[in-house]
N, C-alpha and C. Protein backbone atom coordinates (compact mmCIF):
# COMPACT_ATOMS: atom_id res chain seq x y z
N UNK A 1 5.18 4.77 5.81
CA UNK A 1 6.44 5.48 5.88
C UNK A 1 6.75 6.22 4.58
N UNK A 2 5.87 5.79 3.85
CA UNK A 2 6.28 6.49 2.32
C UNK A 2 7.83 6.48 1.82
N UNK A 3 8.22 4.86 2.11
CA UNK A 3 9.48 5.09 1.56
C UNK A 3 9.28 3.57 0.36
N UNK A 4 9.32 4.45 -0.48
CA UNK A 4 9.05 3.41 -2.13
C UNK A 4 9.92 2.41 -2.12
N UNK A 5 11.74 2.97 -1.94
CA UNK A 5 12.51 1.73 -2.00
C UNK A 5 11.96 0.68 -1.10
N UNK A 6 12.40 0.81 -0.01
CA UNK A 6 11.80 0.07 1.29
C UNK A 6 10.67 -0.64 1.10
N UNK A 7 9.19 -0.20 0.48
CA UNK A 7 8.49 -0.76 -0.23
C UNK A 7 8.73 -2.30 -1.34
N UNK A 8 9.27 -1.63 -2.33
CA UNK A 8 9.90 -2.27 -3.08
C UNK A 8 10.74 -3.83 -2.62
N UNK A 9 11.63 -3.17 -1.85
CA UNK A 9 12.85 -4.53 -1.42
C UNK A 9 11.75 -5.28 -0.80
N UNK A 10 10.86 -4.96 0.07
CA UNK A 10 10.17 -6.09 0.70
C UNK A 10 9.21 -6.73 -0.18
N UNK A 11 8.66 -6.46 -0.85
CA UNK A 11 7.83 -6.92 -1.60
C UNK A 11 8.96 -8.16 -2.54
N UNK A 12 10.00 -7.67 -3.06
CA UNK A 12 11.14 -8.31 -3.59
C UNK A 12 11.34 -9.67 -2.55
N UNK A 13 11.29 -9.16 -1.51
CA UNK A 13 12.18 -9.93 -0.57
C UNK A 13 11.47 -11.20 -0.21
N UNK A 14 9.79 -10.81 -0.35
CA UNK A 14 9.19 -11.86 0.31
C UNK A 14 8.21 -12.52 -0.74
N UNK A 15 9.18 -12.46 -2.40
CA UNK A 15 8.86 -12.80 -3.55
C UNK A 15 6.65 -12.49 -3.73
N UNK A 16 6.95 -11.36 -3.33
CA UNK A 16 5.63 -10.88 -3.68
C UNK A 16 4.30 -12.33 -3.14
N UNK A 17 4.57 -13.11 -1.94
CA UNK A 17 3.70 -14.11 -1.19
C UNK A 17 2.18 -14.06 -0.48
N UNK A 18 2.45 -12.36 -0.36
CA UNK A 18 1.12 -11.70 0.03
C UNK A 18 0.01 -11.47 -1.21
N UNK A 19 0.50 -11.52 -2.68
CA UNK A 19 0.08 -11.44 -3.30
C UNK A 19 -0.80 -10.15 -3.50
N UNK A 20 0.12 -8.74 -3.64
CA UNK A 20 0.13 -8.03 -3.54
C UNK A 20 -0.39 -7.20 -5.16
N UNK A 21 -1.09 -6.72 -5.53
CA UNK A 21 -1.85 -6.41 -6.43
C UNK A 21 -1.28 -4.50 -6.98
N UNK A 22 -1.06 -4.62 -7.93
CA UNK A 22 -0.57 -3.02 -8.43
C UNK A 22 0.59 -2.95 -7.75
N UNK A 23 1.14 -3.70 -7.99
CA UNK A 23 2.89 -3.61 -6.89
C UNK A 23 3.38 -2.37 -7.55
N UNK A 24 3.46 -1.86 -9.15
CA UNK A 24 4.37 -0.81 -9.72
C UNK A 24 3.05 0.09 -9.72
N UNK A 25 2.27 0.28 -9.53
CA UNK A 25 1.20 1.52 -9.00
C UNK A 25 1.33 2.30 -7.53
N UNK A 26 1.42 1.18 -6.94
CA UNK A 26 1.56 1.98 -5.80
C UNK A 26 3.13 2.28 -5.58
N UNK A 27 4.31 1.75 -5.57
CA UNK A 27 5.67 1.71 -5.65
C UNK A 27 5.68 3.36 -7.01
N UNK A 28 4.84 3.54 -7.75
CA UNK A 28 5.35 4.51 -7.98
C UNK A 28 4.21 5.98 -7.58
N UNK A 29 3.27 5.66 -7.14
CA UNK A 29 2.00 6.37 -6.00
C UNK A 29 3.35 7.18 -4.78
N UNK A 30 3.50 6.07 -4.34
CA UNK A 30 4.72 5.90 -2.96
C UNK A 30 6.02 7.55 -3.38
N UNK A 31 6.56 7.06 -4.49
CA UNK A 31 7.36 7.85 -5.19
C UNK A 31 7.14 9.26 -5.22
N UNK A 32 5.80 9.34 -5.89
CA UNK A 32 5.37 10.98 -6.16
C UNK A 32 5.12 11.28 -4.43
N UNK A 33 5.03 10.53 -3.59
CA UNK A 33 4.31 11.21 -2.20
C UNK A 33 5.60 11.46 -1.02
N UNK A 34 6.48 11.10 -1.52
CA UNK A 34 7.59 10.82 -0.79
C UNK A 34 7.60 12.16 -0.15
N UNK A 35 7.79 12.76 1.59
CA UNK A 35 8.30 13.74 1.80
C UNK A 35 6.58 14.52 2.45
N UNK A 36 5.21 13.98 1.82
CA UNK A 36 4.53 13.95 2.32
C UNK A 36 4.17 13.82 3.53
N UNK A 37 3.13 14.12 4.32
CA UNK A 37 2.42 13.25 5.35
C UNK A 37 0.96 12.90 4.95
N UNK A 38 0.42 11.87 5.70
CA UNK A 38 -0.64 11.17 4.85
C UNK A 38 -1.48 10.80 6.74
N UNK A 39 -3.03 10.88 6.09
CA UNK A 39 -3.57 10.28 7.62
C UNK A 39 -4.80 9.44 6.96
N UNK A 40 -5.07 8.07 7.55
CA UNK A 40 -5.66 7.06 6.96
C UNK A 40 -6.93 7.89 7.47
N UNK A 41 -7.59 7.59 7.01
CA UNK A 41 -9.35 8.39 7.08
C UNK A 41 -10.30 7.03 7.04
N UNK A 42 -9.87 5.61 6.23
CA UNK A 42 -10.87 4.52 6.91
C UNK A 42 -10.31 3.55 6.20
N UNK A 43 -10.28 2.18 6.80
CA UNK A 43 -9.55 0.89 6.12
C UNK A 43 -10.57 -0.06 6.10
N UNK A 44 -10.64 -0.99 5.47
CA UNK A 44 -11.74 -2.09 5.41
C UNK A 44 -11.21 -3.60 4.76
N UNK A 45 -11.83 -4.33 4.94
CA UNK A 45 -11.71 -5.93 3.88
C UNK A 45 -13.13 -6.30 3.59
N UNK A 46 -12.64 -6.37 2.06
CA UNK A 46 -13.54 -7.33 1.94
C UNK A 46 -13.58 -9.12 1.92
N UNK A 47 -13.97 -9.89 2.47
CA UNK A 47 -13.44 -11.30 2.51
C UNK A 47 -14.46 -12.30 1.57
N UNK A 48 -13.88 -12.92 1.16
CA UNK A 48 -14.21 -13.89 0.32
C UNK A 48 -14.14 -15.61 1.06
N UNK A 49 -15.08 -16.14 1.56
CA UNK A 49 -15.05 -16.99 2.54
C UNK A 49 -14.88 -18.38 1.91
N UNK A 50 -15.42 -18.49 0.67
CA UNK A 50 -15.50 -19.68 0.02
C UNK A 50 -13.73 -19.80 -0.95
N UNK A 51 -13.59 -18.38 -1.26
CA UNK A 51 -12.44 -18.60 -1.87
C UNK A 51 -10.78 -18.45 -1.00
N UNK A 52 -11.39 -18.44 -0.16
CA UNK A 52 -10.42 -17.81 1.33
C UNK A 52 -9.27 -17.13 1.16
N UNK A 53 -9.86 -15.97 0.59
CA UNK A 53 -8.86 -14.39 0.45
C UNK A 53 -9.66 -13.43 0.84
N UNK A 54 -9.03 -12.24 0.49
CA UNK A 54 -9.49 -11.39 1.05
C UNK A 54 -8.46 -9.78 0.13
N UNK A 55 -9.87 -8.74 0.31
CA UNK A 55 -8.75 -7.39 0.10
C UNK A 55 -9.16 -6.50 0.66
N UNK A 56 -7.66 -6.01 1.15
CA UNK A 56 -7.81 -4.80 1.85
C UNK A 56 -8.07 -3.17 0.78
N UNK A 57 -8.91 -2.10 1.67
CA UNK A 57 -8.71 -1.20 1.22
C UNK A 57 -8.35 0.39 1.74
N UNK A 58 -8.53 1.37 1.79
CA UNK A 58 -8.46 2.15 2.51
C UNK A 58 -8.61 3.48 2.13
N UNK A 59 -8.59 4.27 2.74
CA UNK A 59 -9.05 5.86 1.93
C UNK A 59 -8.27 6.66 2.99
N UNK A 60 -7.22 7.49 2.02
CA UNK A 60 -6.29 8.58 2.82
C UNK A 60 -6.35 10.03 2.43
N UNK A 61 -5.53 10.50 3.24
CA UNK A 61 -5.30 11.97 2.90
C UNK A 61 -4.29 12.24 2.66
N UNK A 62 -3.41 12.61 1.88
CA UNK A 62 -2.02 13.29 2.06
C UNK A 62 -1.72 14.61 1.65
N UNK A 63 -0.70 15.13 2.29
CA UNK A 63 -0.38 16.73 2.49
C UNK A 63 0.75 16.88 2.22
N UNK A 64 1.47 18.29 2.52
CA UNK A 64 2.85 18.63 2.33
C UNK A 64 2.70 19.21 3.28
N UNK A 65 3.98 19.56 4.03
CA UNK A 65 4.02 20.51 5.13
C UNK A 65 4.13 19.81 6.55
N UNK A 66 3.71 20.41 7.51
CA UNK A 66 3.90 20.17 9.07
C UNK A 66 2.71 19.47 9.29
């Protein structure tokens, strides 16, 4: 949704439990893109079985305009 606040409060809200990595990188990524449109181009995990986590990643596009 590219909305940074909204971003933000939840991450706040759910005392960062997801363990969420570059919280003020992307919260301010989010910021500069605001007003954008963006289309995911490919998402992935990598999992860690012994340590039982995992990270997500993904590769986008974003634009201005229609």
């Amino acid at each position: 949704a590219l909305d940074s606040r909204g971003f933000y409060r939840k991450v706040a809200e759910l005392e960062n439990r997801n363990n969420i990595c570059s919280v003020t990188s992307i919260y301010t990524l989010v910021t500069l893109l605001e007003g954008s449109k963006g289309v995911m181009l490919a998402y992935d995990q990598a999992v860690d079985e012994e340590g039982a986590s995992a990270v997500g990643f993904a590769a986008l596009n974003f634009f201005q305009g229609e």
